[in-house]
C-alpha atoms as a PDB file:
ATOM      1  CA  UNK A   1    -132.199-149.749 -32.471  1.00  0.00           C
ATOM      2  CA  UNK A   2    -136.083-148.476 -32.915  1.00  0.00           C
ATOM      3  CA  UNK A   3    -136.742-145.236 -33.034  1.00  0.00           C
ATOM      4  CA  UNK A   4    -138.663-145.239 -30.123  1.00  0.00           C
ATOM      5  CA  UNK A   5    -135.991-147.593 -27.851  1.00  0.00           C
ATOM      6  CA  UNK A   6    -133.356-144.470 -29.122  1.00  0.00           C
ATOM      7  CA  UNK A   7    -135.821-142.089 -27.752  1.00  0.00           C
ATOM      8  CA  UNK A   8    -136.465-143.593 -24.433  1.00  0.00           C
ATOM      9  CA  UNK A   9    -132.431-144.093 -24.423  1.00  0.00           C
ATOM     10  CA  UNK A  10    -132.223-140.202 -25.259  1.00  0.00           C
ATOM     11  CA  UNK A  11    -135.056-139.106 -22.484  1.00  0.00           C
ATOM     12  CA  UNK A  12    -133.337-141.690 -19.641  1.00  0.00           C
ATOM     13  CA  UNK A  13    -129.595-140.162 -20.256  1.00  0.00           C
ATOM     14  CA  UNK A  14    -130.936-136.288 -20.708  1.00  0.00           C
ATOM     15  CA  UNK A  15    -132.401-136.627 -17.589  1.00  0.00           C
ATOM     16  CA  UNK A  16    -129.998-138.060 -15.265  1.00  0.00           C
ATOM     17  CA  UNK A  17    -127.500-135.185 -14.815  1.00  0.00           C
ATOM     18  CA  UNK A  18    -130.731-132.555 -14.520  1.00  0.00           C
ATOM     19  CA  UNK A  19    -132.062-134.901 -11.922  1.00  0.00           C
ATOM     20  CA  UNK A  20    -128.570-134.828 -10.370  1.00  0.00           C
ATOM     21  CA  UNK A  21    -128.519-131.143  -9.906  1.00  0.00           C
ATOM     22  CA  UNK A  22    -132.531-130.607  -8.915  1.00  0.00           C
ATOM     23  CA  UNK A  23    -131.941-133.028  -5.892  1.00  0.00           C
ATOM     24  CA  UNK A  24    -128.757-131.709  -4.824  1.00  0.00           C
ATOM     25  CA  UNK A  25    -130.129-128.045  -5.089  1.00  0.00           C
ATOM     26  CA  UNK A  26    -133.526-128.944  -3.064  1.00  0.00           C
ATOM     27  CA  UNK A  27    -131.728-131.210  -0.559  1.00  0.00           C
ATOM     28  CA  UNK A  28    -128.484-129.778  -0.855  1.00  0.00           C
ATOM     29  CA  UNK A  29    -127.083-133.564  -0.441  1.00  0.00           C
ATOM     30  CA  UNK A  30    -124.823-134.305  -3.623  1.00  0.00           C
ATOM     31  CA  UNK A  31    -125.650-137.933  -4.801  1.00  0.00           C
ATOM     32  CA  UNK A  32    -122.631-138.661  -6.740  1.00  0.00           C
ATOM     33  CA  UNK A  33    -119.222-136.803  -6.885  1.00  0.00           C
ATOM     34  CA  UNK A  34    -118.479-133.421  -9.289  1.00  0.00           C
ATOM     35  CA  UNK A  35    -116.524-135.741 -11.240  1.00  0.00           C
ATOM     36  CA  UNK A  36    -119.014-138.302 -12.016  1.00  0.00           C
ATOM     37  CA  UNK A  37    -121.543-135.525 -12.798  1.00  0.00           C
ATOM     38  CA  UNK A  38    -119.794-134.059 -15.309  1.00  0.00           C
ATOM     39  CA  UNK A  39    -118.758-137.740 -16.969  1.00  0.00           C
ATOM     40  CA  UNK A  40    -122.596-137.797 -17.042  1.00  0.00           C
ATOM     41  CA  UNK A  41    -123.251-134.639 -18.790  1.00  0.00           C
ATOM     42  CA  UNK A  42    -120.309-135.234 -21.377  1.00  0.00           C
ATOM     43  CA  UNK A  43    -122.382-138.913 -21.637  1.00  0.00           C
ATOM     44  CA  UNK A  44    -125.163-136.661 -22.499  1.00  0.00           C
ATOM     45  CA  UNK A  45    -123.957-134.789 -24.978  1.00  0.00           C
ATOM     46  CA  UNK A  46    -122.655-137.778 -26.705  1.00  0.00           C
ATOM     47  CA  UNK A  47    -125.599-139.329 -26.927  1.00  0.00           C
ATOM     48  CA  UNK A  48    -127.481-136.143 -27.922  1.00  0.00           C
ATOM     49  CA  UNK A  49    -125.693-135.961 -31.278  1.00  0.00           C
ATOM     50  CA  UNK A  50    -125.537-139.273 -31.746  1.00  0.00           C
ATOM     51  CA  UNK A  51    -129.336-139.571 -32.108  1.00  0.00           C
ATOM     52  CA  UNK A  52    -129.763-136.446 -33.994  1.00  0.00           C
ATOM     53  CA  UNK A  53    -126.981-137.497 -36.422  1.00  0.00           C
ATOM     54  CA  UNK A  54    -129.158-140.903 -36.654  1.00  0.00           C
ATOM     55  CA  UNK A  55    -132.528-139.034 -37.049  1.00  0.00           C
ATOM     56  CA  UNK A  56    -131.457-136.631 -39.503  1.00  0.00           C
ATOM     57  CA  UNK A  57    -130.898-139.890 -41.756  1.00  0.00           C
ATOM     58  CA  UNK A  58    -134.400-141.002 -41.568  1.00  0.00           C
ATOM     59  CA  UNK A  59    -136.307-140.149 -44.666  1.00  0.00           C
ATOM     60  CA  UNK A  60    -139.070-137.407 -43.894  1.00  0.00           C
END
């Protein structure tokens, strides 16, 4: 994967749980479940270290 498709990747799942919690604050309508929310966030977090564990290999 390219640097920048990991970044977009990165972005897209960083995003989704924040998104999740702006919209349910300012139309106080939950989209999806508690549940899948935090599956999301753990997603997240995954993710997270994966592509700083991948970036910290790069040369600098």
């Amino acid at each position: 994967m390219s640097n920048k498709a990991l970044a977009t990747t990165n972005i897209l799942v960083i995003m989704t749980p924040f998104l999740l919690g702006v919209f349910a604050t300012a139309f106080e309508k939950q989209i999806l479940s508690q549940g899948w929310t935090a599956i999301l966030g753990f997603v997240m977090m995954v993710v997270g270290i994966w592509t700083s564990l991948r970036l910290a290999k790069q040369p600098d």
